[in-house]
C-alpha atoms as a PDB file:
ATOM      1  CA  UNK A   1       6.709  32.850   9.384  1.00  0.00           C
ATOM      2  CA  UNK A   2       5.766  32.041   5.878  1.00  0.00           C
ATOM      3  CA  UNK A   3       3.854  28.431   6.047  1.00  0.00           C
ATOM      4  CA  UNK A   4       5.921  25.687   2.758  1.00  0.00           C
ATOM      5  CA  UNK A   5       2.023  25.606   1.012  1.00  0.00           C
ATOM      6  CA  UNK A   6       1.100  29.665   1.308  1.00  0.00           C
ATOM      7  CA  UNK A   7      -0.176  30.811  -2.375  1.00  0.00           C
ATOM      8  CA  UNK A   8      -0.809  27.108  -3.000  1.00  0.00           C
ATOM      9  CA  UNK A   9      -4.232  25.531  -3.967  1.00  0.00           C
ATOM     10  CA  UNK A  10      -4.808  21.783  -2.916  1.00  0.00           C
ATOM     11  CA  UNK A  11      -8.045  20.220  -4.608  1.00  0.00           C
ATOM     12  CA  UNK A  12      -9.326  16.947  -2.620  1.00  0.00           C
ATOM     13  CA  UNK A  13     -11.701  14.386  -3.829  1.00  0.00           C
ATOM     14  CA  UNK A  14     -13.533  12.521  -1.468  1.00  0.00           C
ATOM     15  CA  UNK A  15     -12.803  15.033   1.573  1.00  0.00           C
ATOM     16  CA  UNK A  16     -15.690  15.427   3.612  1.00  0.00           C
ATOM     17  CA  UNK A  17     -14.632  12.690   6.303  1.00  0.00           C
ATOM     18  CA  UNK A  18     -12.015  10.225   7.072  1.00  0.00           C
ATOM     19  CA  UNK A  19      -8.776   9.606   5.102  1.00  0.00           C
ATOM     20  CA  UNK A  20      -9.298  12.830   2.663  1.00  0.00           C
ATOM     21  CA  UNK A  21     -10.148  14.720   5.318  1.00  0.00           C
ATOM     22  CA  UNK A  22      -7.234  14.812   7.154  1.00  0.00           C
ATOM     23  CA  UNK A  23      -5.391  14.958   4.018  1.00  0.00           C
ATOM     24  CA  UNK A  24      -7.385  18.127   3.726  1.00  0.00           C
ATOM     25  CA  UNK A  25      -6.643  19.329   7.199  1.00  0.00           C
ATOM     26  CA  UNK A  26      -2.364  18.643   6.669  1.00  0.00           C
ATOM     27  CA  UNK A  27      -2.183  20.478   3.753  1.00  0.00           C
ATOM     28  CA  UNK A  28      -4.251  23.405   5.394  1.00  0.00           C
ATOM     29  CA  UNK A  29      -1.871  23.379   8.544  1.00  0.00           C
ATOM     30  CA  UNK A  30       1.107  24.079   5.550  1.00  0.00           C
ATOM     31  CA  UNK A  31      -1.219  26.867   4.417  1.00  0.00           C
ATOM     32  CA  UNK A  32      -2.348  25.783   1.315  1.00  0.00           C
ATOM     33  CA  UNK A  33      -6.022  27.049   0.326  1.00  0.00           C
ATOM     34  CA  UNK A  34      -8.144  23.980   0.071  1.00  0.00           C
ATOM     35  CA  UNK A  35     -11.545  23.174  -2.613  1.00  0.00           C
ATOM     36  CA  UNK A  36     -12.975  19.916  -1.027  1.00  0.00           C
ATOM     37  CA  UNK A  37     -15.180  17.571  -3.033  1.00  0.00           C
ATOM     38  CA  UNK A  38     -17.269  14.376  -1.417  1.00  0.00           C
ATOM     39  CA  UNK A  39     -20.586  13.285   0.110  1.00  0.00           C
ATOM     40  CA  UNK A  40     -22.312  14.284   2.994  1.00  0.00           C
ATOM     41  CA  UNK A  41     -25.131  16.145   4.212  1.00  0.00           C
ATOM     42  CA  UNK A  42     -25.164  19.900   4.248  1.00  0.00           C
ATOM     43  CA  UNK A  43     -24.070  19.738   8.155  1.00  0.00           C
ATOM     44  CA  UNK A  44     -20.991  17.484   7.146  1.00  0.00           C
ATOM     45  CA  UNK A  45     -19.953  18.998   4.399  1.00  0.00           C
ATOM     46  CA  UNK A  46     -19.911  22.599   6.799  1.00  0.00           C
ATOM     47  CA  UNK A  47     -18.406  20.648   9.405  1.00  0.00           C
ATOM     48  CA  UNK A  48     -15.448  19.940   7.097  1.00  0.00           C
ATOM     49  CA  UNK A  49     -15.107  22.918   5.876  1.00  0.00           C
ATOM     50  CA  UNK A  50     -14.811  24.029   9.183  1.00  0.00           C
ATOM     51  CA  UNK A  51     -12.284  21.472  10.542  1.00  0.00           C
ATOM     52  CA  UNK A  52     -10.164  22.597   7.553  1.00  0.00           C
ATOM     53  CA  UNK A  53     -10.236  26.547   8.270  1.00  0.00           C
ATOM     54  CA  UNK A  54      -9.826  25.136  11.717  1.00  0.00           C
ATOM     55  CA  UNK A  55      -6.543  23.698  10.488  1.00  0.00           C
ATOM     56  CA  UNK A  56      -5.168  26.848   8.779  1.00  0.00           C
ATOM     57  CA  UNK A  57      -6.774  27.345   5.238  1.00  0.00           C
ATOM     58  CA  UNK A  58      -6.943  30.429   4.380  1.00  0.00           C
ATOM     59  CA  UNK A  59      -9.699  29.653   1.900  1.00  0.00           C
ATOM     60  CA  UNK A  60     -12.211  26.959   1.633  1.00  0.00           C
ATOM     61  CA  UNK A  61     -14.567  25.505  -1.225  1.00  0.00           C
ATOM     62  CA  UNK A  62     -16.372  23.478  -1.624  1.00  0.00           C
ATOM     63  CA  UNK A  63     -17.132  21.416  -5.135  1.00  0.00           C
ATOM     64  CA  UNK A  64     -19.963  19.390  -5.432  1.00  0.00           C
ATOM     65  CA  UNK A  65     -19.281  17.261  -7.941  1.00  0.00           C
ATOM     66  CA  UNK A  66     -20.440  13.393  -9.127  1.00  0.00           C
ATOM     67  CA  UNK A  67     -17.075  12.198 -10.244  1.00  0.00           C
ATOM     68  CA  UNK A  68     -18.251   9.543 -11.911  1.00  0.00           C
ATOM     69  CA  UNK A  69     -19.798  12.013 -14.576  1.00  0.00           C
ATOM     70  CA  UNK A  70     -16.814  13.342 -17.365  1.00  0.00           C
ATOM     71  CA  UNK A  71     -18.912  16.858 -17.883  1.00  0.00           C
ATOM     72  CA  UNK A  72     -19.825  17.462 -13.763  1.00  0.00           C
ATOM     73  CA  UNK A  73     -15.503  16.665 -13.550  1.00  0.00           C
ATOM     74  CA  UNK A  74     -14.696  18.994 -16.527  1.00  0.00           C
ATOM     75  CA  UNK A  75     -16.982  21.446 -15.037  1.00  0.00           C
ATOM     76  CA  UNK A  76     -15.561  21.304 -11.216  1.00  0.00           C
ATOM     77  CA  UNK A  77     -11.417  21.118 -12.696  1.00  0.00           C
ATOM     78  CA  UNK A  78     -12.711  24.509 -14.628  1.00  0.00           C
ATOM     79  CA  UNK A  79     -13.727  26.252 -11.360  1.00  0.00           C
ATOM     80  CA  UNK A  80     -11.124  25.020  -9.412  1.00  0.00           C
ATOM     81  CA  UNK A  81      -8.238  25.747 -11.659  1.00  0.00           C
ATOM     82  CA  UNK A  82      -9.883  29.693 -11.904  1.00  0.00           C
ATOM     83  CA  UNK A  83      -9.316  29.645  -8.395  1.00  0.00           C
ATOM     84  CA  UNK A  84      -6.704  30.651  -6.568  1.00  0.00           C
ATOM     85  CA  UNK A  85      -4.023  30.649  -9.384  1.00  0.00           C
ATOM     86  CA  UNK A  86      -5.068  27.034 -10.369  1.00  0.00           C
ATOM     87  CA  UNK A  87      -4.933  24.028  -8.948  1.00  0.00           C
ATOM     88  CA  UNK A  88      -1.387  23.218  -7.486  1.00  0.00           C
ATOM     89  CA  UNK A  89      -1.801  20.231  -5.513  1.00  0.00           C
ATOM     90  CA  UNK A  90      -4.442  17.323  -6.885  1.00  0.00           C
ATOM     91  CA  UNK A  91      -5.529  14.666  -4.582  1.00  0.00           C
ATOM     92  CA  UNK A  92      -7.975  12.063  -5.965  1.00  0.00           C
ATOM     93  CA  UNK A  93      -9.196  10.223  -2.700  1.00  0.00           C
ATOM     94  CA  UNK A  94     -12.220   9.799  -3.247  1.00  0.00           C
ATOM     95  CA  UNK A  95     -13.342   5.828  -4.073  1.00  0.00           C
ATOM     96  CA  UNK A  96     -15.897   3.361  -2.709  1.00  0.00           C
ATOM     97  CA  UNK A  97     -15.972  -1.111  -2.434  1.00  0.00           C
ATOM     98  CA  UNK A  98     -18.351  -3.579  -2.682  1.00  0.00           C
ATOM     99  CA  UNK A  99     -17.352  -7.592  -1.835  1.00  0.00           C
ATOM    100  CA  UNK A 100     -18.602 -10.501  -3.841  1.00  0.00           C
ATOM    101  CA  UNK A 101     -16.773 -13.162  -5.681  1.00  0.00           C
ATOM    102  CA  UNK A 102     -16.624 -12.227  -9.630  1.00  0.00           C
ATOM    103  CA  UNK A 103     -19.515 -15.318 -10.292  1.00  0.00           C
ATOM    104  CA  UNK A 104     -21.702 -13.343  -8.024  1.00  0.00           C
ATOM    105  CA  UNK A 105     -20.344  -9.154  -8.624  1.00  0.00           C
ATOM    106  CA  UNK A 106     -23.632  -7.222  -9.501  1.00  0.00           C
ATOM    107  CA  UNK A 107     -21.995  -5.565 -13.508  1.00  0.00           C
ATOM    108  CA  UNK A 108     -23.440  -2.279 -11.892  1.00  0.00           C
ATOM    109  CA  UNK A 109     -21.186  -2.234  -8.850  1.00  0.00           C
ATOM    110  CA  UNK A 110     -17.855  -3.411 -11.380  1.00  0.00           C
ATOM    111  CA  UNK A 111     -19.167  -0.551 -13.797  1.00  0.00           C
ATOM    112  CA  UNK A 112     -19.664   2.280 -10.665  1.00  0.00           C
ATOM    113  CA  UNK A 113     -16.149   1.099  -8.897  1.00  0.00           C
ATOM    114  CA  UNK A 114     -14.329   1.609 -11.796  1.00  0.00           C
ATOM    115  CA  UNK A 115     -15.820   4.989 -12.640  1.00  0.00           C
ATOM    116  CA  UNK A 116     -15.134   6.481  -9.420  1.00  0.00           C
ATOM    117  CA  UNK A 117     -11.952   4.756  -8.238  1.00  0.00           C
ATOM    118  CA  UNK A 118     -10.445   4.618 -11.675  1.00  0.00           C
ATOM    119  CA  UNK A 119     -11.669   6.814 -14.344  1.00  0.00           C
ATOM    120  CA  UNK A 120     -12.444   9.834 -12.355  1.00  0.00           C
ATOM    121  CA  UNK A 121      -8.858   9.841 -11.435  1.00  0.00           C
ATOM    122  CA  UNK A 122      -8.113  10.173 -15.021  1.00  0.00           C
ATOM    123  CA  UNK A 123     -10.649  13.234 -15.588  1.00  0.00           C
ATOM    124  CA  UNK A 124      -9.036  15.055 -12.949  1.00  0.00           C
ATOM    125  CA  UNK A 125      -5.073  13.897 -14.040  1.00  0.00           C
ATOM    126  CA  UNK A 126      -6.130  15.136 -17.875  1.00  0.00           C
ATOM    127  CA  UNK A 127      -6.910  18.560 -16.770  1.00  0.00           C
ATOM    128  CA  UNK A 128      -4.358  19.281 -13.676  1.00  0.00           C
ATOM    129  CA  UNK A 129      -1.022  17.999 -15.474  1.00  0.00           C
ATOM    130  CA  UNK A 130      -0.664  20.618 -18.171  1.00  0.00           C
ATOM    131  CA  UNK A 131      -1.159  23.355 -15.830  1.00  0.00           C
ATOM    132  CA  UNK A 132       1.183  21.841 -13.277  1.00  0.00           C
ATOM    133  CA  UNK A 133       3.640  21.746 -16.184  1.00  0.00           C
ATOM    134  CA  UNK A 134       3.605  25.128 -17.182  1.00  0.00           C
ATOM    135  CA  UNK A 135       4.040  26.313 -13.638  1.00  0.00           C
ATOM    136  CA  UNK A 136       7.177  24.073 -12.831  1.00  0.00           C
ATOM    137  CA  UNK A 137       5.306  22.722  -9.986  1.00  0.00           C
ATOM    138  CA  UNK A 138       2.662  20.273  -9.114  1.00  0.00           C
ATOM    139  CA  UNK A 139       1.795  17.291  -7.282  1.00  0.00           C
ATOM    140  CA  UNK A 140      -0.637  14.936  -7.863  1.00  0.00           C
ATOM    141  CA  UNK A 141      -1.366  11.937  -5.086  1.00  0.00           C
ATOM    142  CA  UNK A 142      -3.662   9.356  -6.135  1.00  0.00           C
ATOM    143  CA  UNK A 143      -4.997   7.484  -2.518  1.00  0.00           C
ATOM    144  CA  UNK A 144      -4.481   3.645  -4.129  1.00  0.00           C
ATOM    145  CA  UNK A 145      -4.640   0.680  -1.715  1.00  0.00           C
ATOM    146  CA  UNK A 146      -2.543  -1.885  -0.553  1.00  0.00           C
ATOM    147  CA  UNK A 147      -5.048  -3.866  -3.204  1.00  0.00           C
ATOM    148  CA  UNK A 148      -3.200  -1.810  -5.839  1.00  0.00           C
ATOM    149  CA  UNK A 149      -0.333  -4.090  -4.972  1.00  0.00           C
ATOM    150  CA  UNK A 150      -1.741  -7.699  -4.016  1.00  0.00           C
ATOM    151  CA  UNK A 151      -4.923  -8.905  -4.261  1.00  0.00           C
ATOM    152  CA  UNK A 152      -7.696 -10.321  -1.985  1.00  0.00           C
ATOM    153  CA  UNK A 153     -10.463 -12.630  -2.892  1.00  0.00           C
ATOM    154  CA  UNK A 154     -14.144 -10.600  -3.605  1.00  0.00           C
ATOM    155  CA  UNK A 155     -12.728  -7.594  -4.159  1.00  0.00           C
ATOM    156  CA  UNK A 156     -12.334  -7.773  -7.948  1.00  0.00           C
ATOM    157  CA  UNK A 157     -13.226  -4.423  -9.094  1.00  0.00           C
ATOM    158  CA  UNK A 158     -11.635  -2.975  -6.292  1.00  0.00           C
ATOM    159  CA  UNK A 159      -8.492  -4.646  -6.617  1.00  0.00           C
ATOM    160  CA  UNK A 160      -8.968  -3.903 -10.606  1.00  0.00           C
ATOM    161  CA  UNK A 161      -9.360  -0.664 -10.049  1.00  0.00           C
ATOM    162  CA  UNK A 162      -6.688   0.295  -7.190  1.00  0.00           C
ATOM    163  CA  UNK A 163      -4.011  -1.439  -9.659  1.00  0.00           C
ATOM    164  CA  UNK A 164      -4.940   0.328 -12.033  1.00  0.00           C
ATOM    165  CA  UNK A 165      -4.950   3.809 -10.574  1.00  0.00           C
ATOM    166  CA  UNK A 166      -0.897   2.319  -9.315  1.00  0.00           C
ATOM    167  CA  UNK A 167      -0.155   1.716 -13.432  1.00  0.00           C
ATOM    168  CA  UNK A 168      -1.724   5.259 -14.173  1.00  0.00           C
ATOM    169  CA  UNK A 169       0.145   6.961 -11.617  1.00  0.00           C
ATOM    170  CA  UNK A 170       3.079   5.878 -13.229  1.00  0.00           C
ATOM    171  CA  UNK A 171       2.656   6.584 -16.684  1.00  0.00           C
ATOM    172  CA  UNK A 172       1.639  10.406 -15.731  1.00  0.00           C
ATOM    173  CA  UNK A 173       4.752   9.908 -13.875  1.00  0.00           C
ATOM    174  CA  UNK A 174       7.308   9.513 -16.608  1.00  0.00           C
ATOM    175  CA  UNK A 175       5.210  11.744 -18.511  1.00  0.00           C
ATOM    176  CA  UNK A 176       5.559  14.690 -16.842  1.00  0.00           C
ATOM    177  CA  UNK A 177       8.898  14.210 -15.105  1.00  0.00           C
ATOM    178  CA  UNK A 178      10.726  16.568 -16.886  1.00  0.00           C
ATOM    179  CA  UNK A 179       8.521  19.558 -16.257  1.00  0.00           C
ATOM    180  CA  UNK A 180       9.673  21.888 -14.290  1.00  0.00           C
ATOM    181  CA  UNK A 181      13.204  21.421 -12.078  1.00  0.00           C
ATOM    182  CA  UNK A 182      14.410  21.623  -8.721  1.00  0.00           C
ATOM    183  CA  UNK A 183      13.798  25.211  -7.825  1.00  0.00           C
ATOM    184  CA  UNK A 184      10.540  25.240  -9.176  1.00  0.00           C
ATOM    185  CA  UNK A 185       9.406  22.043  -7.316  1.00  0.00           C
ATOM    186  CA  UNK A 186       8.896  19.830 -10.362  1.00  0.00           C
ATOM    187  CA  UNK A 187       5.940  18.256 -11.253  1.00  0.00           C
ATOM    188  CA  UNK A 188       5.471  14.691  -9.238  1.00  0.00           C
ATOM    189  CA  UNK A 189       2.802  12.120  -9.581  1.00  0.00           C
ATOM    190  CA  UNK A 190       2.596   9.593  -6.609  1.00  0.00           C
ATOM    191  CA  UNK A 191       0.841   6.589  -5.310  1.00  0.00           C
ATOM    192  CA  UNK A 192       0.023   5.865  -1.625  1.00  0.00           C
ATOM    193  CA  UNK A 193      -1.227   2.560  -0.460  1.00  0.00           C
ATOM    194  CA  UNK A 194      -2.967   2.478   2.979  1.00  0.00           C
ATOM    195  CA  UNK A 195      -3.336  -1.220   4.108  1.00  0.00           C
ATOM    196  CA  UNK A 196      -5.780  -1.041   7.235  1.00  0.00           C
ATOM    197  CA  UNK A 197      -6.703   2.627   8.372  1.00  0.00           C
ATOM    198  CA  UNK A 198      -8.392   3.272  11.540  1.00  0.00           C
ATOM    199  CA  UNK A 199     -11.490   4.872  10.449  1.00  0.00           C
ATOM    200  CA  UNK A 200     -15.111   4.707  11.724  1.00  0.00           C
ATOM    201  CA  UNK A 201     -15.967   2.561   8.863  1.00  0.00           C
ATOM    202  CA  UNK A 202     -13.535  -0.402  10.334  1.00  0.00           C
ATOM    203  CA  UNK A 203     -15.262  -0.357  13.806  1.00  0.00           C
ATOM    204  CA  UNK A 204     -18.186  -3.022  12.552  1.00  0.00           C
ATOM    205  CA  UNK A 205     -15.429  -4.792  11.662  1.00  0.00           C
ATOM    206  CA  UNK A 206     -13.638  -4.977  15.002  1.00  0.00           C
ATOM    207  CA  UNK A 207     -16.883  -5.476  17.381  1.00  0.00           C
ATOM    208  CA  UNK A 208     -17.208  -8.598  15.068  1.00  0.00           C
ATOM    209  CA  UNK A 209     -13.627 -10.202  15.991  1.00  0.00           C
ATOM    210  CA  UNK A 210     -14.170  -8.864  19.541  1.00  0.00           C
ATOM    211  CA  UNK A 211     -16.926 -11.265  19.758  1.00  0.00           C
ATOM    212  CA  UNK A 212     -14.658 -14.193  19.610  1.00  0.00           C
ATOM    213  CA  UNK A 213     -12.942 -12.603  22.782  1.00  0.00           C
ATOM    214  CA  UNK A 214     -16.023 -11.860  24.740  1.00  0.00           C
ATOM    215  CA  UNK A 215     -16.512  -8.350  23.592  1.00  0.00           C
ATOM    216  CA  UNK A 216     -12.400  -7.512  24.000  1.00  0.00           C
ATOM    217  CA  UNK A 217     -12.121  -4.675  21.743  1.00  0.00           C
ATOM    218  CA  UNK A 218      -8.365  -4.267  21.691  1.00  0.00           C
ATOM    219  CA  UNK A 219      -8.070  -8.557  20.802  1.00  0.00           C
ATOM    220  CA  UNK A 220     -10.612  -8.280  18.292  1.00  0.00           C
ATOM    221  CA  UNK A 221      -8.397  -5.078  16.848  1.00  0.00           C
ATOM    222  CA  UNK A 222      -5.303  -6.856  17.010  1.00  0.00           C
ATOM    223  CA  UNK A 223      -7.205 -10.514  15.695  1.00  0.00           C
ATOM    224  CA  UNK A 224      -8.362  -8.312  12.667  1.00  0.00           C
ATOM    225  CA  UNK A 225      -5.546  -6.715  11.851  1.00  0.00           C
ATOM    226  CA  UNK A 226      -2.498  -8.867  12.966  1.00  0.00           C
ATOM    227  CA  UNK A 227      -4.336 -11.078   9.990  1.00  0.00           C
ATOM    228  CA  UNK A 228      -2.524  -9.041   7.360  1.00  0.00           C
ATOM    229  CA  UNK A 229      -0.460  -6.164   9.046  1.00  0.00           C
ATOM    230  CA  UNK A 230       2.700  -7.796  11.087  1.00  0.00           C
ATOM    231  CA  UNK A 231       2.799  -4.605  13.264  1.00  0.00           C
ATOM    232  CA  UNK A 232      -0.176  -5.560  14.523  1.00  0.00           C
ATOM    233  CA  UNK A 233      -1.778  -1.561  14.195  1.00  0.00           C
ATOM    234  CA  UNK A 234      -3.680   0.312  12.227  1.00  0.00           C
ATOM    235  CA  UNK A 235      -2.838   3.559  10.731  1.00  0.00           C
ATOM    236  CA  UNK A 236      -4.353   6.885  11.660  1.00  0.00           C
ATOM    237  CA  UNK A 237      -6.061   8.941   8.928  1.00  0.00           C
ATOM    238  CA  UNK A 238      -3.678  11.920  10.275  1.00  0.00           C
ATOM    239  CA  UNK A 239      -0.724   9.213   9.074  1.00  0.00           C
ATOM    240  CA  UNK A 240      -1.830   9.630   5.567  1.00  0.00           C
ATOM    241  CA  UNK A 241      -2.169  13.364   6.027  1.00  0.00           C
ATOM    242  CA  UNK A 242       1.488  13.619   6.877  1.00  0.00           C
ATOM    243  CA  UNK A 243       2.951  11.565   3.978  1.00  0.00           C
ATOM    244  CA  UNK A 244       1.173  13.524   1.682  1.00  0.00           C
ATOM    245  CA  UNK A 245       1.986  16.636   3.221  1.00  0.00           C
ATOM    246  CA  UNK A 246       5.676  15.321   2.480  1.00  0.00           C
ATOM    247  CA  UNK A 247       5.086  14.127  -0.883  1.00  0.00           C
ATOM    248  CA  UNK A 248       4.224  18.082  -1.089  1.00  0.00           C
ATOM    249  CA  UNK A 249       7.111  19.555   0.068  1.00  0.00           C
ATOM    250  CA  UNK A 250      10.830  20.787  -1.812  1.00  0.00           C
ATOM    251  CA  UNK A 251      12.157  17.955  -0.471  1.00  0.00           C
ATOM    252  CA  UNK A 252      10.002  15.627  -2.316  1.00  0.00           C
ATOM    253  CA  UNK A 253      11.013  17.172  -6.013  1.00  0.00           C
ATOM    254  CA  UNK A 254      12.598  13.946  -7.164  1.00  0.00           C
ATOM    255  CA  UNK A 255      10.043  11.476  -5.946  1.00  0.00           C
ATOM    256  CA  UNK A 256       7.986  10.372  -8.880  1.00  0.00           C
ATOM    257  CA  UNK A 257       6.164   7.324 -10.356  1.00  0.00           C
ATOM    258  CA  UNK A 258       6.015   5.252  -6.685  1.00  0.00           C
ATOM    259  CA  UNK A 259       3.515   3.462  -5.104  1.00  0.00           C
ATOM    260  CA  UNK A 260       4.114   4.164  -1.279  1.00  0.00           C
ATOM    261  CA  UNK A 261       2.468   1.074   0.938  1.00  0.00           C
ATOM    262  CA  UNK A 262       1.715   2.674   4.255  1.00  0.00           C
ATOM    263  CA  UNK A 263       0.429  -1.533   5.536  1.00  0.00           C
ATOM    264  CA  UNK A 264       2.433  -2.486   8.211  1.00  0.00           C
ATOM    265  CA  UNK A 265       4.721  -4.743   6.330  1.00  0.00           C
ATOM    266  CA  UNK A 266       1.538  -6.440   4.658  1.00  0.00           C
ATOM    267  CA  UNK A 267       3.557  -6.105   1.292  1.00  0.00           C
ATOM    268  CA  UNK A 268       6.481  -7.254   2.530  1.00  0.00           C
ATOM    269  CA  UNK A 269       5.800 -10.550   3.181  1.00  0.00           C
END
């Protein structure tokens, strides 16, 4: 049976572990060939590969790429949309925080946030769209934040940033919802906005609340969490995967411009 992403090619930025990974690894399950971008030493960056051909990908690159330089993102978008009929799907995942009150926010760490989790989106946006468009079909999913929707204190450039990746996705949005039409797929630009994710860059996080419970991990978890999320839980990496896998789909032709919170009701309150 045919797979819904077969003949497809899905380029993901920061995809070498965690969220983009298993963004990676959904859209390979539906078929889709995959070129991965991110950091990592030459044993993760095989291991990804890997876990991706693992997952169904019928093809696998990789693009090493610093995103936060305009030629080195010119130069990957013109290898990757020679590949494989072009680039079909774009996922810009990739993205990196520092926390320190604005009085005290080294300029270099506002200057290198903003260039990776901001303009690089841009660089990739301003070479995918116009392809997209001429197909009929395209998707682009720009990995925001729940801090591209409220704010938290230290996180300036971060916040900064993840808003405006939210105000960018829009304007793409309007600007290319036209293209194509229903039986072509249609050309879609989306936000999704992961509040707390359970990756192994929270667990530092948790073993410090689970001190306050005598080591508990799962009160720490829920002391940590419960702060923000009212469900009390963390979502998966492979939660992520699946919303973009259905942000991907037929189904999804006429979903455009929004900025989906995937936070437990964090938003909502």
């Amino acid at each position: 049976m045919t797979k819904p992403l077969s003949g497809r090619t899905a380029l993901v930025t920061g995809s070498t572990s965690g969220i983009g990974l298993a963004i990676a690894e959904a859209l390979a399950g539906a078929g889709a060939r995959i070129g991965l971008n991110g950091l990592g030493t030459p044993e993760q960056i095989a291991a990804a590969e890997a876990a991706v051909r693992k997952a169904g990908a019928p093809e696998v690159r990789f693009f090493d790429a610093n995103l936060m330089d305009p030629a080195a993102v010119d130069a990957m978008m013109d290898q990757a949309l020679g590949w494989g009929g072009g680039v079909d799907i774009l996922v810009n995942n990739a993205g990196m925080q520092h926390t320190a009150s604005i009085a005290t926010m080294p300029v270099e760490k506002w200057q290198a946030i903003i260039a990776l989790n901001l303009s690089a989106c841009f660089y990739t946006m301003r070479r995918a769209l116009p392809k997209m468009a001429e197909k009929g079909f395209g998707r682009v999913i720009n990995i925001a934040s729940v801090h591209g929707l409220v704010a938290s204190i230290d996180k300036a450039p971060y916040v900064a940033s993840k808003f405006g990746l939210v105000g960018m996705t829009k304007v793409a949005a309007l600007e290319y919802a036209a293209a194509g039409s229903r039986d072509s797929g249609g050309v879609t630009v989306n936000a999704i906005c992961p509040g707390w994710v359970e990756t192994a860059l929270i667990e530092p996080q948790i073993a410090l609340r689970a001190e306050r419970f005598g080591g508990d991990r799962a009160k720490g978890y829920r002391d940590l969490v419960s702060e923000k999320e009212p469900s009390g839980r963390m979502a998966s990496p492979s939660d992520i995967g699946a919303l973009a896998l259905f942000l991907c789909s037929g189904a999804a032709h006429n979903i455009t411009g929004t900025a989906m919170p995937v936070d437990g009701g964090w938003t909502a309150q």
